[in-house]
Protein backbone atom coordinates (compact mmCIF):
# COMPACT_ATOMS: atom_id res chain seq x y z
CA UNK A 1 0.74 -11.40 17.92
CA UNK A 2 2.93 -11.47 14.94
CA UNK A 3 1.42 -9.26 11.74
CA UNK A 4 3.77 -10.34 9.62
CA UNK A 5 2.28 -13.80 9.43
CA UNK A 6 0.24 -13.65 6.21
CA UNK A 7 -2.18 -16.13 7.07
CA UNK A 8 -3.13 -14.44 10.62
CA UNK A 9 -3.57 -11.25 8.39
CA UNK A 10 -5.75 -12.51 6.74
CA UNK A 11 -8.11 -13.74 8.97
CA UNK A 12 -7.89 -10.75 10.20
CA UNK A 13 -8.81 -8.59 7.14
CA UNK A 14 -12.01 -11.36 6.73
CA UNK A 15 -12.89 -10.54 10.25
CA UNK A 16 -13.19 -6.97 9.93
CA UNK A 17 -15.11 -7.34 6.66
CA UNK A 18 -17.57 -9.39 8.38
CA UNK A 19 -17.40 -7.17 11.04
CA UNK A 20 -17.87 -4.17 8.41
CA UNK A 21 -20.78 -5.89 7.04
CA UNK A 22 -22.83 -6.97 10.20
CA UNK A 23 -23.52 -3.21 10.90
CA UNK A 24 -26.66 -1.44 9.79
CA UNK A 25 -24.44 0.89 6.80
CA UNK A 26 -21.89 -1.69 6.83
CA UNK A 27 -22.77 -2.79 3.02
CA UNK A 28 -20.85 0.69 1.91
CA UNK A 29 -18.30 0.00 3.99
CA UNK A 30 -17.71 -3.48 3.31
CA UNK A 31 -17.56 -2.30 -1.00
CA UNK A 32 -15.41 0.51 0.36
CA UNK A 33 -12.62 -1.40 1.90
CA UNK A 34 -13.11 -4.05 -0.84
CA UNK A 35 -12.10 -1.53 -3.43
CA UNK A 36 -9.37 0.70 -1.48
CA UNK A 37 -7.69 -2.93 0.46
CA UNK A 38 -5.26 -4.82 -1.92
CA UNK A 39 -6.78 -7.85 -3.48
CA UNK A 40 -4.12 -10.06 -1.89
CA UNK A 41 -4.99 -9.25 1.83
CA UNK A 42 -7.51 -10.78 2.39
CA UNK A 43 -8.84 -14.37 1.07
CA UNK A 44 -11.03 -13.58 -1.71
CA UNK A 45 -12.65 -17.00 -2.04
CA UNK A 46 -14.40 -16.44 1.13
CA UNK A 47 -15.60 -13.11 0.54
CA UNK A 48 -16.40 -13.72 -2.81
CA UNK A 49 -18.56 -17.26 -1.33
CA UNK A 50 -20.01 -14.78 1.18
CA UNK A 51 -20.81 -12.15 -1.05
CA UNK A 52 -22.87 -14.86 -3.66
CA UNK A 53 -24.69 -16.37 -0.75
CA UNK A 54 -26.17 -13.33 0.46
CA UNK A 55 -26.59 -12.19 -3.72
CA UNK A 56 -28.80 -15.62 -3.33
CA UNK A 57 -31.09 -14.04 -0.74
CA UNK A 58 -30.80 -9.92 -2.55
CA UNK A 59 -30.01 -10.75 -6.06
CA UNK A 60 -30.55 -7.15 -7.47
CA UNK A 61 -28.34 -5.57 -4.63
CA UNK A 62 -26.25 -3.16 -6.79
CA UNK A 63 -23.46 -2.61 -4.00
CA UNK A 64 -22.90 -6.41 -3.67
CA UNK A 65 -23.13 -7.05 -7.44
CA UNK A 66 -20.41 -4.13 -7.83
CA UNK A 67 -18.07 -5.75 -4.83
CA UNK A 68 -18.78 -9.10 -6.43
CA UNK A 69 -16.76 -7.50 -9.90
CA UNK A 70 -14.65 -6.02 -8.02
CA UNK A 71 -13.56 -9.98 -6.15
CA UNK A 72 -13.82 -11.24 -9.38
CA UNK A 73 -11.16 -9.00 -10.79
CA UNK A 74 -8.74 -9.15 -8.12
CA UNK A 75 -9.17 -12.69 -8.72
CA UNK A 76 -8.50 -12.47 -12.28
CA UNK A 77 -11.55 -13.78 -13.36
CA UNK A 78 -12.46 -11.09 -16.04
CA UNK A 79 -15.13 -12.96 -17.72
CA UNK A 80 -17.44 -12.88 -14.96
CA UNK A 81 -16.53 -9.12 -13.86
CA UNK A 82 -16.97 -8.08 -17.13
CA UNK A 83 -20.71 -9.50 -17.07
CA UNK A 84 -20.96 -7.74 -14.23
CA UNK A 85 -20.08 -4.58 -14.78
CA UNK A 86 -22.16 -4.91 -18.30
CA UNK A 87 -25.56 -5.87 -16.17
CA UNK A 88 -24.87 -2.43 -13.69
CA UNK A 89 -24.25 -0.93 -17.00
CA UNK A 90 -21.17 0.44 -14.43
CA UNK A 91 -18.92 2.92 -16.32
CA UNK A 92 -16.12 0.55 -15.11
CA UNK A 93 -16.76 -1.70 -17.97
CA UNK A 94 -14.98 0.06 -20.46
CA UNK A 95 -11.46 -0.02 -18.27
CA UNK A 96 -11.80 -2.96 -17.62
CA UNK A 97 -11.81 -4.01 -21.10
CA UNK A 98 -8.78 -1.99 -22.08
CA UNK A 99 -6.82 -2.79 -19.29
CA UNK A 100 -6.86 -7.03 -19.51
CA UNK A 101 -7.24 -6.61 -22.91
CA UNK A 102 -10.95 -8.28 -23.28
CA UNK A 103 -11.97 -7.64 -26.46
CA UNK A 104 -12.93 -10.78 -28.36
CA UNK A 105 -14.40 -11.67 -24.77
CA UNK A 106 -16.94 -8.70 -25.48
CA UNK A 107 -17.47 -9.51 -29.84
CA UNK A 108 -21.20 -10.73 -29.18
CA UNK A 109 -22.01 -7.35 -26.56
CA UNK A 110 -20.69 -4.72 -29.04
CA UNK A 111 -24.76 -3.58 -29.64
CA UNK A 112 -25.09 -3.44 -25.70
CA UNK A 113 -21.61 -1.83 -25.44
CA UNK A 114 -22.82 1.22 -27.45
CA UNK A 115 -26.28 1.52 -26.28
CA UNK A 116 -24.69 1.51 -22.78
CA UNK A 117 -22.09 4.30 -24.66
CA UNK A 118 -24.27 6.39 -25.02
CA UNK A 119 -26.07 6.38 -21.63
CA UNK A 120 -22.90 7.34 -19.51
């Protein structure tokens, strides 16, 4: 088996993730990996599709919602992270708007922003 192939990888990394997430504590594990694995590893559109099906079925599931910003920002889709990170009221939020620079994305949250300030 050749694990240089990127693709075979890949399906590898999405295997173990399922894998990760089948077992009874495997919802830690699965946001674990998610956060420590690089972003290009695995194939995020799955995960992310697999992660907002079962958000369908568990919407307030704080580990998923916090792997779901995490996919989101590995997949450069900011916007969606930051809303995200804004509804956990996750302490993330902050470095994620200094770090891709998302500050007119955040004009219309400023009240939330330092109510939420002032919590953490």
């Amino acid at each position: 088996m050749n694990l240089n192939n990127i693709a075979l990888r890949r399906k590898i990394c999405v295997l173990h993730c399922a894998c990760l997430w089948a077992r009874k504590s495997g919802l830690e594990g699965f946001a674990t990996l998610i956060k420590e694995w690089p972003g290009d590893l695995y194939n995020n559109t799955i995960i992310v599709q697999a992660v907002v099906d079962h958000l369908k079925k568990d919407p307030q599931n704080r580990t998923l919602l916090r792997t779901l910003a995490e996919l989101y920002t590995y997949d450069q889709r900011y916007g969606r992270a930051l809303e995200i990170y804004l509804t956990l009221r996750h302490k993330d939020v902050f470095q994620l708007i200094h770090k891709h620079n998302l500050f007119s994305s955040i004009r219309d949250k400023i009240v939330l922003l330092m109510d939420f300030d002032s919590e953490v």
